[in-house]
Protein backbone atom coordinates (compact mmCIF):
# COMPACT_ATOMS: atom_id res chain seq x y z
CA UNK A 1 8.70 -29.05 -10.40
CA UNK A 2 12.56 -28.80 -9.00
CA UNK A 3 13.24 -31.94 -6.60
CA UNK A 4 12.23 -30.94 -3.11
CA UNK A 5 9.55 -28.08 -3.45
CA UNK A 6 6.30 -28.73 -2.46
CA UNK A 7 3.40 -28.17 -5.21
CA UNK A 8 -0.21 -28.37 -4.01
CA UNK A 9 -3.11 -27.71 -6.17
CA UNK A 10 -6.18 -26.40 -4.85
CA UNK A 11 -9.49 -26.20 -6.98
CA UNK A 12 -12.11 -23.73 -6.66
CA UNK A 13 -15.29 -24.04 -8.24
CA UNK A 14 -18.36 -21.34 -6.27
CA UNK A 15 -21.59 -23.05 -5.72
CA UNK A 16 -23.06 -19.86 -6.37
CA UNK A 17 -20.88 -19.06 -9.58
CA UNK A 18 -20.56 -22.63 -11.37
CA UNK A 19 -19.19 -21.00 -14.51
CA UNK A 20 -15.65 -19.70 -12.71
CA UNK A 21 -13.18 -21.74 -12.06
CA UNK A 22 -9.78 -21.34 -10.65
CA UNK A 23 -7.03 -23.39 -9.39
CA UNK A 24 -4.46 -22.19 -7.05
CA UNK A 25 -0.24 -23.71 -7.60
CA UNK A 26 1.44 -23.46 -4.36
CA UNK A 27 5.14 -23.51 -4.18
CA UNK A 28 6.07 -23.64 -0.65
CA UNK A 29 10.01 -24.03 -1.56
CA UNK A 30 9.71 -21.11 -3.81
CA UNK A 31 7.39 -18.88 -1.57
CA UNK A 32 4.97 -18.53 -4.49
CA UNK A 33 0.94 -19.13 -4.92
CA UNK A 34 0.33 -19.01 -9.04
CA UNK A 35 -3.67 -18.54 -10.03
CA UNK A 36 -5.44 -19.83 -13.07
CA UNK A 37 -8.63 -18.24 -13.49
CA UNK A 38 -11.07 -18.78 -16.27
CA UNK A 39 -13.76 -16.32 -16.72
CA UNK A 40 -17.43 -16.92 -17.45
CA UNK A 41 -16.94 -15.72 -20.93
CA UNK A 42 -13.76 -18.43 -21.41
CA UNK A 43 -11.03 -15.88 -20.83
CA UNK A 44 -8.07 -17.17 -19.08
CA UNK A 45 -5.64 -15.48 -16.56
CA UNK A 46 -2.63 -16.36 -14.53
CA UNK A 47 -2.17 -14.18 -11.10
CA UNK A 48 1.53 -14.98 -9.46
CA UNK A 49 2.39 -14.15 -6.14
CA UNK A 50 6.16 -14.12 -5.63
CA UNK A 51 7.07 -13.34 -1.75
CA UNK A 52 10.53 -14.36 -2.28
CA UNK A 53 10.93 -11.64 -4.50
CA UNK A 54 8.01 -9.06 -3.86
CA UNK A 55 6.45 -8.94 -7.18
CA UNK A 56 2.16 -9.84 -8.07
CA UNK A 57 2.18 -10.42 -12.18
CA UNK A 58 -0.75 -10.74 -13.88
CA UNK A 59 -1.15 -12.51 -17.28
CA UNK A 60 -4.20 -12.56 -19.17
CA UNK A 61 -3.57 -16.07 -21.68
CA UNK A 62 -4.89 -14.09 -24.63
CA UNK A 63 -2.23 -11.16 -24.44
CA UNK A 64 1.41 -11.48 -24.64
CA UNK A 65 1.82 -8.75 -22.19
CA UNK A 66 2.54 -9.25 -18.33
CA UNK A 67 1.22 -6.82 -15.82
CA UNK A 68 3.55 -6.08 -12.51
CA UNK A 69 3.70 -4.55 -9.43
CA UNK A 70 5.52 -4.98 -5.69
CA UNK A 71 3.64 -6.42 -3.25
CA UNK A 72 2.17 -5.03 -0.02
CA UNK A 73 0.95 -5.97 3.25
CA UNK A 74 -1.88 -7.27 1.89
CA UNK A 75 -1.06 -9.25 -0.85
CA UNK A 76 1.63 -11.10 1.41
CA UNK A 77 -1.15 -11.46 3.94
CA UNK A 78 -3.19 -13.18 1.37
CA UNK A 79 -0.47 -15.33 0.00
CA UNK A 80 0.53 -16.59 3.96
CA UNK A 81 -3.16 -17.77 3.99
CA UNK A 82 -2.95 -19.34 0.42
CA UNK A 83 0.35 -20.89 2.08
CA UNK A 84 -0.78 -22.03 5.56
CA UNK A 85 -4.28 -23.18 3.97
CA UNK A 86 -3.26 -25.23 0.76
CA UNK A 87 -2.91 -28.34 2.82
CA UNK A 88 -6.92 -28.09 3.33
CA UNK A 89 -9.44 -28.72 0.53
CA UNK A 90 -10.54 -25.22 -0.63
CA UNK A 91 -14.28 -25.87 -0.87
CA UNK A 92 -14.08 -26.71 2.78
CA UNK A 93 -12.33 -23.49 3.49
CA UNK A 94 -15.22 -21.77 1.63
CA UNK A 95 -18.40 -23.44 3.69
CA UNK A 96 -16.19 -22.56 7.10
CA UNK A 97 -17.59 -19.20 6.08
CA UNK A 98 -20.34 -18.45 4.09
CA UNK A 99 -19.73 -14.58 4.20
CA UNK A 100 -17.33 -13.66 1.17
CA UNK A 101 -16.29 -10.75 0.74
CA UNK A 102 -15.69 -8.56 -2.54
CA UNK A 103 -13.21 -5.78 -3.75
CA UNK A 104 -12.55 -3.98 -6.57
CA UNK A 105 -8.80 -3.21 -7.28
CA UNK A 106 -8.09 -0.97 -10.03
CA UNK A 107 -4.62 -0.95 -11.61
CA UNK A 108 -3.27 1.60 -13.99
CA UNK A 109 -0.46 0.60 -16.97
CA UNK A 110 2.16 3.22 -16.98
CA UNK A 111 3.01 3.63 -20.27
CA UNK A 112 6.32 3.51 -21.55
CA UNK A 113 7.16 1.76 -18.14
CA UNK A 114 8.52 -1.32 -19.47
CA UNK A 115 10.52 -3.67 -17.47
CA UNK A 116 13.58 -5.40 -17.99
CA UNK A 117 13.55 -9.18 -17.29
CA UNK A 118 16.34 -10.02 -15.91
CA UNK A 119 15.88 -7.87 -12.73
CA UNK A 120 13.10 -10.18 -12.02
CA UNK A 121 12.92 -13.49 -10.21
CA UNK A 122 12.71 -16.85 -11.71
CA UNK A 123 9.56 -17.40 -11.33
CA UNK A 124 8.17 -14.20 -13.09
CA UNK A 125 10.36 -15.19 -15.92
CA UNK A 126 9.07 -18.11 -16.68
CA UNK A 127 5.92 -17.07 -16.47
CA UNK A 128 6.63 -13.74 -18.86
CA UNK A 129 8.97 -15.21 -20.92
CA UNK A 130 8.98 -13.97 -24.35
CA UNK A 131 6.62 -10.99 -23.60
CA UNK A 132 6.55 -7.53 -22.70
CA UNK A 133 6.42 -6.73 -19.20
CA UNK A 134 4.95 -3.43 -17.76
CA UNK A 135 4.37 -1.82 -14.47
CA UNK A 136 1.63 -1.09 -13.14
CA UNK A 137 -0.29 1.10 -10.03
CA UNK A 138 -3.56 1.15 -7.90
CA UNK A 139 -5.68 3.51 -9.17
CA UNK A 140 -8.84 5.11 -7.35
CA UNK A 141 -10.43 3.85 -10.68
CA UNK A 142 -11.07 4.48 -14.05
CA UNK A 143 -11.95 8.55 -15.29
CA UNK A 144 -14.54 8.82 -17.79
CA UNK A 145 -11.46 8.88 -20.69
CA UNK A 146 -9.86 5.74 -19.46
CA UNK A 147 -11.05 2.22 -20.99
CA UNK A 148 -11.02 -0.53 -18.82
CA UNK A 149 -9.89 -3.32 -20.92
CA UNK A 150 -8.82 -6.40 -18.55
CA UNK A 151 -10.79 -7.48 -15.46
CA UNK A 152 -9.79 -10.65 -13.27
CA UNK A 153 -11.78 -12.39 -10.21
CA UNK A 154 -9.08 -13.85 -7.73
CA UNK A 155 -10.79 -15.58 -4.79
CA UNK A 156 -8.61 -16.74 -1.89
CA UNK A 157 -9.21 -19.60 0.95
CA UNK A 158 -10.02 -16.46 3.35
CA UNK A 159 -13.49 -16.04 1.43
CA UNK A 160 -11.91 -12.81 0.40
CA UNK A 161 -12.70 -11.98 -3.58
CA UNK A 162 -10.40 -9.28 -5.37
CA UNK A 163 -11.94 -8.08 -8.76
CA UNK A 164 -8.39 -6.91 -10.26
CA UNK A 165 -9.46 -3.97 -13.26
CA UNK A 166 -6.39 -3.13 -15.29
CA UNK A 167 -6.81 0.90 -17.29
CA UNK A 168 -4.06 3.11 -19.22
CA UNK A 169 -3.13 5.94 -16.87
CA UNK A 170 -2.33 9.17 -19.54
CA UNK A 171 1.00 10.33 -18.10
């Protein structure tokens, strides 16, 4: 961590779900929430959320490939919570409110759309350093052609759960 920012972990771990865990790295000096999610089946994922410079990467541990896209009012509604939140203990953010709620988020790859580092802030950089980094779309889901290949559960403090499915789009 760079002298002065502010790093808070937060740990979740569902009662309901004792298999997932995630931790949450919040960077109030860099305006950034970084997820690590393991899966039941012991596949890990890293979900950054970089306000500063408008970006949501996704980086599944197993791949050397970085998934991309700007963020919208959403996602920088859910990061403001992560932010004004983190100084709270997560699992008593989660029994405030029993009632989570679930989405599914489908994301295409573009193919061929691969991005170019340098235009990107620091903190996707570190993160994707050394891999290739492509952009990618919401989708209104998978056709019957398209193979779903990547799928991560991010929960946030809100009791709000995002299933994130990643799928080639054929363009």
């Amino acid at each position: 961590a760079q002298a002065g920012s502010q790093l808070i972990r937060l740990t979740l771990q569902g009662q309901q779900d004792p298999l997932r865990n995630q931790t949450a790295l919040v960077d109030k000096s860099r305006s950034t929430v970084t997820y690590y999610i393991t899966s039941q089946s012991n596949h890990t994922a890293v979900v950054l959320y970089d306000s500063r410079n408008g970006y949501v990467c996704y980086k599944p541990v197993e791949q050397h490939t970085c998934y991309l896209r700007r963020m919208d009012a959403w996602d920088r509604q859910a990061l403001q919570t992560s932010l004004n939140t983190s100084e709270q203990r997560t699992d008593q953010l989660l029994h405030q409110n029993n009632q989570t709620k679930y989405y599914r988020e489908f994301l295409g790859i573009l193919a061929g759309e691969q991005v170019d580092p340098k235009s990107l802030g620091e903190a996707v950089q570190a993160l994707c350093e050394q891999t290739s980094i492509f952009w990618v779309r919401r989708g209104q889901g998978p056709g019957k052609q398209r193979l779903i290949y990547l799928c991560i559960d991010i929960c946030f403090p809100s009791n709000i759960c995002v299933s994130i499915c990643f799928y080639y789009l054929p363009e």
